[in-house]
C-alpha atoms as a PDB file:
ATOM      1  CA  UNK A   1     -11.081  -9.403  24.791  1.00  0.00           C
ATOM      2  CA  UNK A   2      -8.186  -7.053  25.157  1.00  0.00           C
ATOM      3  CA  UNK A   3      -7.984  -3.338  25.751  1.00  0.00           C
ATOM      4  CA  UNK A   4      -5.409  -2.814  22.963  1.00  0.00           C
ATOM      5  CA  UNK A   5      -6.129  -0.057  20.598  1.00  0.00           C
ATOM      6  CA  UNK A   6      -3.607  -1.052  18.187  1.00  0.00           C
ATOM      7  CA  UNK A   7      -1.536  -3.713  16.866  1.00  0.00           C
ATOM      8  CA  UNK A   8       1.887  -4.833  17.460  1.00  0.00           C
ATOM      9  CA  UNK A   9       4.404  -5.297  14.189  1.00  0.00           C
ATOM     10  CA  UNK A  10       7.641  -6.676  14.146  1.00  0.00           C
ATOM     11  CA  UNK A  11       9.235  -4.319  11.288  1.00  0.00           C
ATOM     12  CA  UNK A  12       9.690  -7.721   9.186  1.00  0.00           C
ATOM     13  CA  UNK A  13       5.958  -8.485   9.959  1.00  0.00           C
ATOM     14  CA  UNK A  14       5.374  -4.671   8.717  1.00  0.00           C
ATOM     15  CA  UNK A  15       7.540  -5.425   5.170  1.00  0.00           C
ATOM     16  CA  UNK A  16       5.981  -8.224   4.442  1.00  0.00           C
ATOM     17  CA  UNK A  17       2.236  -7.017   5.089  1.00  0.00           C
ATOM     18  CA  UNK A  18       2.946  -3.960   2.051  1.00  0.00           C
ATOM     19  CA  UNK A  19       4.881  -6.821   0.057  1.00  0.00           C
ATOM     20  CA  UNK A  20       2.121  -8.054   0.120  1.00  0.00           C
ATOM     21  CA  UNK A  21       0.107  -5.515  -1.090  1.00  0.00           C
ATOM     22  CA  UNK A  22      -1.607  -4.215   1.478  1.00  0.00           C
ATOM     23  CA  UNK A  23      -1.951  -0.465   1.697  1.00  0.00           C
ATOM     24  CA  UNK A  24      -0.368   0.418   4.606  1.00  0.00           C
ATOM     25  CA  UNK A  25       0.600   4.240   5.689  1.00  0.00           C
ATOM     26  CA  UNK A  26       3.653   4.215   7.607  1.00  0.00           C
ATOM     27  CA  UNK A  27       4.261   7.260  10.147  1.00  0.00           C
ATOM     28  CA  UNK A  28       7.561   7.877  11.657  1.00  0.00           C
ATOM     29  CA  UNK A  29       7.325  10.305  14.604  1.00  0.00           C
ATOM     30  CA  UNK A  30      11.045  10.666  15.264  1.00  0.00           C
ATOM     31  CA  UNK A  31      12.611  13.853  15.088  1.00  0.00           C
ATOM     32  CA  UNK A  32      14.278  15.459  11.921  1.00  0.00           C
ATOM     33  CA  UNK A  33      17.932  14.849  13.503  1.00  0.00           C
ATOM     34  CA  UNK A  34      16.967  11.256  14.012  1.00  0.00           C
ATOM     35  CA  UNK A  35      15.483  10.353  10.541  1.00  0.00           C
ATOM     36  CA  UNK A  36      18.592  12.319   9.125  1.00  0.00           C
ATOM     37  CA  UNK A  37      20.575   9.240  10.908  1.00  0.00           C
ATOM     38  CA  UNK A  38      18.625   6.482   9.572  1.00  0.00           C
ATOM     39  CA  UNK A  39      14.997   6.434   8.135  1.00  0.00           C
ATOM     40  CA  UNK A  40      12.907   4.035   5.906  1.00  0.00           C
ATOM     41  CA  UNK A  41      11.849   4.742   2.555  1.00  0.00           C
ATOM     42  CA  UNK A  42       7.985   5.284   1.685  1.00  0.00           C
ATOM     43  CA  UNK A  43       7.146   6.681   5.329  1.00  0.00           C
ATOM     44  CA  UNK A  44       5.573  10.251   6.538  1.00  0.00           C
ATOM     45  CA  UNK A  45       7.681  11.881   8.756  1.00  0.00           C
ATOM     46  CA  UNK A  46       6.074  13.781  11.392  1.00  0.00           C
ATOM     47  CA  UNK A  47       7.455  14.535  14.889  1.00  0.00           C
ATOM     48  CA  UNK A  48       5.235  13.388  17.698  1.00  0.00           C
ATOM     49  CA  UNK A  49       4.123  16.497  18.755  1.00  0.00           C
ATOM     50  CA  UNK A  50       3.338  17.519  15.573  1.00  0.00           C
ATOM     51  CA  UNK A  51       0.553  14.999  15.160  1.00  0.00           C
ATOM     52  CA  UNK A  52      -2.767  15.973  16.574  1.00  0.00           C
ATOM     53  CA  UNK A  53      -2.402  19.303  14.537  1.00  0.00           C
ATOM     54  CA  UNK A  54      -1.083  17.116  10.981  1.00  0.00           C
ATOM     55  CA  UNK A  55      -4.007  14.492  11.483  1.00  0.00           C
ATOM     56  CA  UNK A  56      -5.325  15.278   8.391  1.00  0.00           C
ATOM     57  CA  UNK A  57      -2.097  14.287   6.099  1.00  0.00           C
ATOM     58  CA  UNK A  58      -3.442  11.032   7.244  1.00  0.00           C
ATOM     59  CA  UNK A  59      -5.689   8.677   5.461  1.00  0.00           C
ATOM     60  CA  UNK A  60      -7.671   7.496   9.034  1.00  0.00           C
ATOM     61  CA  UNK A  61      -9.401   4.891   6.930  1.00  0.00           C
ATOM     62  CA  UNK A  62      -6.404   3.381   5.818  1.00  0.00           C
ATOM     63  CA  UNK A  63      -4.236   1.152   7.767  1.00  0.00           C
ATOM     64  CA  UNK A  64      -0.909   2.961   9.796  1.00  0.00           C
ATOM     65  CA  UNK A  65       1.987   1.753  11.627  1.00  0.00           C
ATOM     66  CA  UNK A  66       3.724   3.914  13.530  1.00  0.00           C
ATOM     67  CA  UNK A  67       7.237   4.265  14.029  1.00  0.00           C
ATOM     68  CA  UNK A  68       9.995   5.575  16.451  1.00  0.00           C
ATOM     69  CA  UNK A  69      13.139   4.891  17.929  1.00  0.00           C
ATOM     70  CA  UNK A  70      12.763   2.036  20.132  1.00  0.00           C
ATOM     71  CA  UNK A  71       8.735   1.819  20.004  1.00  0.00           C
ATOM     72  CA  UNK A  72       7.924   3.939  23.037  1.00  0.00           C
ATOM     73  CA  UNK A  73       6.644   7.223  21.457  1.00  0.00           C
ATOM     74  CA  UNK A  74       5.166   5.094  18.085  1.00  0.00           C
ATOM     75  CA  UNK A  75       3.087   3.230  20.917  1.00  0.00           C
ATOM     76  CA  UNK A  76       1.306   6.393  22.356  1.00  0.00           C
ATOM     77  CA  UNK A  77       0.934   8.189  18.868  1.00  0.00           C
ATOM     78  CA  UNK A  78      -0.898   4.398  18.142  1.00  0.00           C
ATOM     79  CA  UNK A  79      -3.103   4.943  20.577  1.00  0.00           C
ATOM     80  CA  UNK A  80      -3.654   8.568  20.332  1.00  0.00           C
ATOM     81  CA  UNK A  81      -4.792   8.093  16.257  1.00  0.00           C
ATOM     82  CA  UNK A  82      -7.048   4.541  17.240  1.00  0.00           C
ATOM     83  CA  UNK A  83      -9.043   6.816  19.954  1.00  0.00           C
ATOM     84  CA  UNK A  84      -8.754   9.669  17.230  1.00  0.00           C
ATOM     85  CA  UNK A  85     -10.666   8.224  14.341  1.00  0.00           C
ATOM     86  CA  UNK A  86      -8.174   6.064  12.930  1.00  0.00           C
ATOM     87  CA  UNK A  87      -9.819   2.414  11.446  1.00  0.00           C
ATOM     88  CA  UNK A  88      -6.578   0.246  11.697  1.00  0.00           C
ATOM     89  CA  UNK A  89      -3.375   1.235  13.950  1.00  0.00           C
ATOM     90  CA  UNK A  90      -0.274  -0.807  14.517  1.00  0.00           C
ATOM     91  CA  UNK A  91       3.163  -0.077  16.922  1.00  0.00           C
ATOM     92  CA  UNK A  92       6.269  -0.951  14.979  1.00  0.00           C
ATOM     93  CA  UNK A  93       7.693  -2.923  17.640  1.00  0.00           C
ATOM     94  CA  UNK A  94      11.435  -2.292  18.656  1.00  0.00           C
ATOM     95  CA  UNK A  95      10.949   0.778  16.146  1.00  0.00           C
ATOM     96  CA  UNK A  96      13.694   2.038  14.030  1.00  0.00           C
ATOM     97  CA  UNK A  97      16.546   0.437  15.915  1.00  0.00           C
ATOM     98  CA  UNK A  98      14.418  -3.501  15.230  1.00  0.00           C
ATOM     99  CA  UNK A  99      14.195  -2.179  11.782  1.00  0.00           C
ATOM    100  CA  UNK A 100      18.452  -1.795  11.457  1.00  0.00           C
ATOM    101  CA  UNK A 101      18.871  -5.290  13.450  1.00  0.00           C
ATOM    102  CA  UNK A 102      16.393  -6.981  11.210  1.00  0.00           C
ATOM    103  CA  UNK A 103      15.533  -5.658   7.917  1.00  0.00           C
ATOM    104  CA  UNK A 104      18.074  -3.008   6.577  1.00  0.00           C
ATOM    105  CA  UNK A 105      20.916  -3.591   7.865  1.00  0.00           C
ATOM    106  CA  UNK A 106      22.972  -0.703   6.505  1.00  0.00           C
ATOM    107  CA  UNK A 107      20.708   1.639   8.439  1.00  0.00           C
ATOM    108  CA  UNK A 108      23.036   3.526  11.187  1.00  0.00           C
ATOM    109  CA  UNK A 109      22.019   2.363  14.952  1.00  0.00           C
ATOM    110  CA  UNK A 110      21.863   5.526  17.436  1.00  0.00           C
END
């Protein structure tokens, strides 16, 4: 059994989970002068440190991916919210930069 708190996404596996329909929250914990370069629709922005005091914007009983740059920071905010209530937690893997290879390709790379 593994010691993972949380899941890993690629950001296509991430798209096609809410195509699906599933409900899932996405949290980008970037900050403001980075989402001002390239962000993704639909998401809450809050910077990392900003988190354990804005736990409550999120719904801990619905599923959240977590986003960043490069999938660092999203990766211990993912663990942070699994040992901090949260049901379902997944890492965007490869984080915003993934997202701009893969799945919106007009996003600006930094």
């Amino acid at each position: 059994m593994s010691n993972r708190a949380f899941l890993d996404l690629t950001p296509g596996e991430f798209v096609n989970k809410r195509e699906s329909g599933e409900l899932w929250q996405l949290l980008d914990v970037r900050e403001p002068w980075e989402i001002e370069i390239a962000s993704v629709k639909d998401c809450l922005a809050i910077p990392m440190a900003e988190v354990p005091r804005r736990i409550g914007e999120l719904d801990l009983k619905a599923p959240i991916a977590v986003l960043c740059h490069s999938g660092f920071r999203s990766a211990s905010i993912a663990v942070w919210l699994s040992e901090n209530g949260a049901d379902t937690v997944a890492n965007i893997s490869g984080g915003i930069d993934a997202w701009a290879m893969t799945v919106d390709k007009t996003l600006s790379r930094y």
